[in-house]
C-alpha atoms as a PDB file:
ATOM      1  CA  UNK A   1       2.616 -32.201 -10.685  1.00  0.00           C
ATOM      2  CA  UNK A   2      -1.031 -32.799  -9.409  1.00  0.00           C
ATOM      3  CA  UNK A   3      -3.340 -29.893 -10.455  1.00  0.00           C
ATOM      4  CA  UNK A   4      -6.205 -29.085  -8.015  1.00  0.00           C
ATOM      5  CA  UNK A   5      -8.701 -27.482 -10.260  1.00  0.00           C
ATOM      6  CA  UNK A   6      -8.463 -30.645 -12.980  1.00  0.00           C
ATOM      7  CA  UNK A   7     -10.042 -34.052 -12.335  1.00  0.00           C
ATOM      8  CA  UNK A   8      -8.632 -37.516 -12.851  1.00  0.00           C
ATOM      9  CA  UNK A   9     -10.671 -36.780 -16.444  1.00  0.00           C
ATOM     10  CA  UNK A  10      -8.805 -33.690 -17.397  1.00  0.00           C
ATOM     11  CA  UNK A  11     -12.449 -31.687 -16.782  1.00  0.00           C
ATOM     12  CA  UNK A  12     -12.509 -28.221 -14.561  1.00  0.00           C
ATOM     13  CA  UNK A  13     -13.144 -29.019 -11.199  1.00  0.00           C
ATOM     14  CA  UNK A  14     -13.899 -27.054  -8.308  1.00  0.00           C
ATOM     15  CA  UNK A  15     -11.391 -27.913  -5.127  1.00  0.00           C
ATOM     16  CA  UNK A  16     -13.648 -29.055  -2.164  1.00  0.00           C
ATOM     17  CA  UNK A  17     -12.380 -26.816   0.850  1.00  0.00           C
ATOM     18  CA  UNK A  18     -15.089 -28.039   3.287  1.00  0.00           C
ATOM     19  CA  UNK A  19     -12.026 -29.930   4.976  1.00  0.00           C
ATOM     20  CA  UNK A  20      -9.896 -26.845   6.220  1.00  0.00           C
ATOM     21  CA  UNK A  21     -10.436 -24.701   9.363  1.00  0.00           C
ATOM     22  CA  UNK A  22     -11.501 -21.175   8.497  1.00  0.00           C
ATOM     23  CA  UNK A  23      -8.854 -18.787   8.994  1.00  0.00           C
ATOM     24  CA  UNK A  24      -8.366 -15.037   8.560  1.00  0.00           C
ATOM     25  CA  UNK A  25      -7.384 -14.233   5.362  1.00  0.00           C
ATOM     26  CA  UNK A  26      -6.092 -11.767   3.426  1.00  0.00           C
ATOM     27  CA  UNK A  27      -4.527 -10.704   0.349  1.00  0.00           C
ATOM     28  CA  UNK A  28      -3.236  -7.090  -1.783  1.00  0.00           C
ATOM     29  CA  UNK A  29      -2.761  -6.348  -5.412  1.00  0.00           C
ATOM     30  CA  UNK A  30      -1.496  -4.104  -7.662  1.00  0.00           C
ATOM     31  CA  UNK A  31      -1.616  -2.311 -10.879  1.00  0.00           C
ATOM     32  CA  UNK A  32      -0.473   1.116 -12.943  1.00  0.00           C
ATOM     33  CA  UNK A  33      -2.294   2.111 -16.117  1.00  0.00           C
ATOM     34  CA  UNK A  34       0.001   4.541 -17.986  1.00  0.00           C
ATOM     35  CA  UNK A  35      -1.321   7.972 -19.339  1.00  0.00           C
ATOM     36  CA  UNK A  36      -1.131  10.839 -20.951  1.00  0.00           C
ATOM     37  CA  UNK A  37       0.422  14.449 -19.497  1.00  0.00           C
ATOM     38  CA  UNK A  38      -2.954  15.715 -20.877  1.00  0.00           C
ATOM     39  CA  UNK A  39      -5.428  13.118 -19.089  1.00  0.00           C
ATOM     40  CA  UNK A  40      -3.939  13.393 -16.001  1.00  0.00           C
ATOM     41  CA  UNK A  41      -4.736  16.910 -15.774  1.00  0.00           C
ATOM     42  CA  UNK A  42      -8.175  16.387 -16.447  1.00  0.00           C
ATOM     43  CA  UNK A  43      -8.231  13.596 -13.934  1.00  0.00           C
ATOM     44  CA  UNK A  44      -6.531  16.022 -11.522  1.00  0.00           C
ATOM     45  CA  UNK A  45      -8.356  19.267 -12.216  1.00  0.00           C
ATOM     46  CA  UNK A  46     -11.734  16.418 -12.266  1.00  0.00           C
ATOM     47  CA  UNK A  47     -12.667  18.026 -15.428  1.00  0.00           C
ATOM     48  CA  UNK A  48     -13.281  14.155 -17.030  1.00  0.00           C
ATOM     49  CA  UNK A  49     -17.110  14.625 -18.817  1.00  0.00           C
ATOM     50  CA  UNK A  50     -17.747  10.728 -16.629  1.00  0.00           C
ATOM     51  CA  UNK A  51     -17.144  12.295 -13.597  1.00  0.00           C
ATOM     52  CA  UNK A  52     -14.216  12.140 -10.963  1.00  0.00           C
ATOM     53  CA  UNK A  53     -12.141   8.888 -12.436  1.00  0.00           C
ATOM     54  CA  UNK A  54     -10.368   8.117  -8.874  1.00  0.00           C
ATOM     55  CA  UNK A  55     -13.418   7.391  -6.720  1.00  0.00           C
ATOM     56  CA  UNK A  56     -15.062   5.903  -9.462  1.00  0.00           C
ATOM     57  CA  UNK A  57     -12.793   3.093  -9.899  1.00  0.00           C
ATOM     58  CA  UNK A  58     -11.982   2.514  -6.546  1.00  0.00           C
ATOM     59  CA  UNK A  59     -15.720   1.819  -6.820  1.00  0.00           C
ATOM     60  CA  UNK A  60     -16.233  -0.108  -9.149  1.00  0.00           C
ATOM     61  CA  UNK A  61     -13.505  -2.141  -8.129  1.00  0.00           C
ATOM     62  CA  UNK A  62     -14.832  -3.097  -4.615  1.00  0.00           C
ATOM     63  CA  UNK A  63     -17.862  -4.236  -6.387  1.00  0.00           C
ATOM     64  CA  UNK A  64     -15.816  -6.437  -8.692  1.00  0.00           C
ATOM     65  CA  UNK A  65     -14.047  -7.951  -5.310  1.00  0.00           C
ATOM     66  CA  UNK A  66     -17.692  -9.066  -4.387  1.00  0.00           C
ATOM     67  CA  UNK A  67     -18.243 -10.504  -7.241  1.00  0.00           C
ATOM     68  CA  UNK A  68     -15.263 -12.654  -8.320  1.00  0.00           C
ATOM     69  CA  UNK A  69     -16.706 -16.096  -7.857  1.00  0.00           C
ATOM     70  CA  UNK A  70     -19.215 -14.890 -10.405  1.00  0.00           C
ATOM     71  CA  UNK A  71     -16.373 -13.931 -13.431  1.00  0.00           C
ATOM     72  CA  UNK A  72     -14.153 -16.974 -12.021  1.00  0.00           C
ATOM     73  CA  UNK A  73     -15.693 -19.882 -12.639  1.00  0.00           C
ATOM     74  CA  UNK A  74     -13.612 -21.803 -10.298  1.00  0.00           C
ATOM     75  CA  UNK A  75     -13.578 -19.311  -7.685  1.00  0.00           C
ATOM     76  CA  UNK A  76     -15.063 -19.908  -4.179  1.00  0.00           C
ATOM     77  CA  UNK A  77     -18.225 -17.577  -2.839  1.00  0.00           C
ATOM     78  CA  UNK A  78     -16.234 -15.959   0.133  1.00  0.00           C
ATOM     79  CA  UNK A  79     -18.511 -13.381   2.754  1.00  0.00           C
ATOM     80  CA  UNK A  80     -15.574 -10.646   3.067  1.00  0.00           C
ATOM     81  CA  UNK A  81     -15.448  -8.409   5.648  1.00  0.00           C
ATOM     82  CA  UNK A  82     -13.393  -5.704   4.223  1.00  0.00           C
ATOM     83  CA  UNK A  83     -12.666  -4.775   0.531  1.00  0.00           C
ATOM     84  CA  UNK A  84     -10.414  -1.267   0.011  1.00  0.00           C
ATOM     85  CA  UNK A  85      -9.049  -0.031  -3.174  1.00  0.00           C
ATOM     86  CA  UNK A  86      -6.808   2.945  -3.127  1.00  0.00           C
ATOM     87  CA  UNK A  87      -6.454   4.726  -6.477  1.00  0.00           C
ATOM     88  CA  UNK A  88      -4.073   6.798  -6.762  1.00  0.00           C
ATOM     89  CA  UNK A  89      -2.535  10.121  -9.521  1.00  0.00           C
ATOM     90  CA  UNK A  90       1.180   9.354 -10.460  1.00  0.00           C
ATOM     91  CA  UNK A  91       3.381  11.742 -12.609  1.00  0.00           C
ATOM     92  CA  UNK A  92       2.952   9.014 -15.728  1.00  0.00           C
ATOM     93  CA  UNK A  93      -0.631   7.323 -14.832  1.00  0.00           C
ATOM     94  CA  UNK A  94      -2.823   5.801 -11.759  1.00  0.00           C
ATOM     95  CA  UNK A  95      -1.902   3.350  -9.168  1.00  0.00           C
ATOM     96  CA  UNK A  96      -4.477   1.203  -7.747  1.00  0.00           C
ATOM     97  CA  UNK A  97      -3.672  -0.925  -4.890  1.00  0.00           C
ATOM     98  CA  UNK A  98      -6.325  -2.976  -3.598  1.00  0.00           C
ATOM     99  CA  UNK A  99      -6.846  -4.985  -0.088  1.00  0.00           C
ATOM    100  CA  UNK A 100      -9.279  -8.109   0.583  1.00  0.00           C
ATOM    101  CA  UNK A 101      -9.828 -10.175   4.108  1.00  0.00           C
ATOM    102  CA  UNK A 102     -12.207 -12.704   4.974  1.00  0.00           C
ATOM    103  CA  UNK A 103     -12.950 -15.382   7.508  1.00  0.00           C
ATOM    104  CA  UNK A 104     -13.114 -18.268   5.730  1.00  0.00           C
ATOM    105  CA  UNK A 105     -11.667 -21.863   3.972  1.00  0.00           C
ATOM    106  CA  UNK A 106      -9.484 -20.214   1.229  1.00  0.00           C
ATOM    107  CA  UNK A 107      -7.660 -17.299  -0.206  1.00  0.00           C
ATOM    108  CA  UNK A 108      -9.064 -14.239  -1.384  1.00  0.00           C
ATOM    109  CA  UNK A 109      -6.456 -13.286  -3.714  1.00  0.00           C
ATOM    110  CA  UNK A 110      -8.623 -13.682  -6.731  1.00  0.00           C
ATOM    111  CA  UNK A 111     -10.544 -11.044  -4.813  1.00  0.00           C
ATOM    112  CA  UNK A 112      -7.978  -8.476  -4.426  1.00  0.00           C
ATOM    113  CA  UNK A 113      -6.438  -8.855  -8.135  1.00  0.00           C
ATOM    114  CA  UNK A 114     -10.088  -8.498  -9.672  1.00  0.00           C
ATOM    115  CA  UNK A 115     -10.273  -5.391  -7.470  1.00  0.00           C
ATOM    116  CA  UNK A 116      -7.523  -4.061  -8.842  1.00  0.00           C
ATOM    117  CA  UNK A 117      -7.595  -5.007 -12.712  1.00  0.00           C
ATOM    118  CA  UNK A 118     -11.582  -3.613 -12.418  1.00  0.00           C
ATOM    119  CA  UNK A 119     -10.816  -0.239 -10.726  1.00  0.00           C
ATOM    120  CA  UNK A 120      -8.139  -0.435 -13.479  1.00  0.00           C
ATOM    121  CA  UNK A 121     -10.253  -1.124 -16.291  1.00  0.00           C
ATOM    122  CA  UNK A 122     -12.513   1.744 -15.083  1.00  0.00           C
ATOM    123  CA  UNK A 123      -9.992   3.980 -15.161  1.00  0.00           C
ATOM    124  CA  UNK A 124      -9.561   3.264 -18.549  1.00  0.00           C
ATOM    125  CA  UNK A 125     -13.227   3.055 -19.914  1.00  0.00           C
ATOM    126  CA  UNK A 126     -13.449   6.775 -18.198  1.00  0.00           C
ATOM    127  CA  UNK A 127     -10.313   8.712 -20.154  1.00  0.00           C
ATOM    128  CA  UNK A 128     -10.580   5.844 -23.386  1.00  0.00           C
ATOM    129  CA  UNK A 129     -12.415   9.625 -25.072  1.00  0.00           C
ATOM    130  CA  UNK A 130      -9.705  11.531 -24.584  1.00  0.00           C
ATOM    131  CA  UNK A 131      -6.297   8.990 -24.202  1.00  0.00           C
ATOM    132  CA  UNK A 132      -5.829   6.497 -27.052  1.00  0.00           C
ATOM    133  CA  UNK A 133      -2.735   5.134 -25.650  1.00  0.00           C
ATOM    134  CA  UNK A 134      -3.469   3.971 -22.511  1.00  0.00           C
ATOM    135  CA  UNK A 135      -1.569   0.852 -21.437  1.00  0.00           C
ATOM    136  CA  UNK A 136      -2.534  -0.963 -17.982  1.00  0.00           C
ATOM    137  CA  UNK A 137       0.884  -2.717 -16.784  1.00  0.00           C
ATOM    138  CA  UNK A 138       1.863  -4.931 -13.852  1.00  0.00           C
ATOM    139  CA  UNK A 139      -1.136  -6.148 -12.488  1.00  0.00           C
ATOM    140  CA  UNK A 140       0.156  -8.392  -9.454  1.00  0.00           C
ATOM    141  CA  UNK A 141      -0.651 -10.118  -6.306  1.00  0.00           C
ATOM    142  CA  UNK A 142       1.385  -8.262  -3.671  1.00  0.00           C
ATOM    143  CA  UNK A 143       0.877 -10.186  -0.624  1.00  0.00           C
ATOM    144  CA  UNK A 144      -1.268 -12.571   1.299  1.00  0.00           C
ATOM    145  CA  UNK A 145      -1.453 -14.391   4.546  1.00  0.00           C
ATOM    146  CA  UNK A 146      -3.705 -16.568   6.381  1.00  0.00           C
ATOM    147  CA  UNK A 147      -3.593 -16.647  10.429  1.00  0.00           C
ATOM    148  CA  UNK A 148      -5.602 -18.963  12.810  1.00  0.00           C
ATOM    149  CA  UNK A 149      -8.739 -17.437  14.267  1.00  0.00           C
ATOM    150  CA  UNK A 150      -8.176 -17.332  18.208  1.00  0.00           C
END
């Protein structure tokens, strides 16, 4: 098996995509962090002393999204057009699901999953006073697609 981001000399390389067509692209991820009975009321009642934990993340994490190619060294600079990240209060923690699209040469699911793991990660810095057992689970890509541009 050929790997794309390794030259002939074993060193990192960064796949030339000046070749392809742009195409719309777009990609989702998700993640849970897992919390406490007694930090999700606080979340819920937004009585967290950093302020209101949900739209902070979701936040922070669409600033992450635009800047991915700067945390992933191999990552492409992509100019998206739409970043979301939904955070949402479960019975046992937070959801985040997170959304990325571009017009462009490749993928933006490095995007979307550093959306996710940094609305996540917020989420965590926020309650990390009051929750010692936090555990962020199941971070994942869950879907992308690319379509011609008509």
């Amino acid at each position: 098996m050929e790997l794309s981001h390794i030259d002939k000399n074993g060193k990192a390389n960064m796949v030339d995509v000046g070749h392809k067509p742009n195409q719309i692209r777009e990609a989702s991820a998700k993640g849970f962090i897992r919390l406490q009975p007694e930090t999700l009321k606080l979340i819920r009642e937004n009585q967290m002393k950093k302020g209101d934990v949900l739209i902070i993340a979701e936040i922070a994490g669409i600033q992450a999204a635009k800047r991915t190619p700067e945390l992933i060294p191999l990552c492409h600079t992509l100019m998206l057009t739409k970043v979301d990240v939904k955070a949402t209060l479960c019975d046992d923690g937070v959801e985040v699901i997170s959304y990325a699209k571009c017009i462009g040469q490749t993928g933006v699911e490095m995007e979307a999953l550093t959306a996710a793991s940094v609305a996540l990660l917020t989420v965590y810095d926020m309650c990390k006073a009051v929750d010692k057992n936090m555990s962020i689970e199941h971070v994942e890509l869950i879907g992308k697609t690319k379509k011609d541009i008509e």
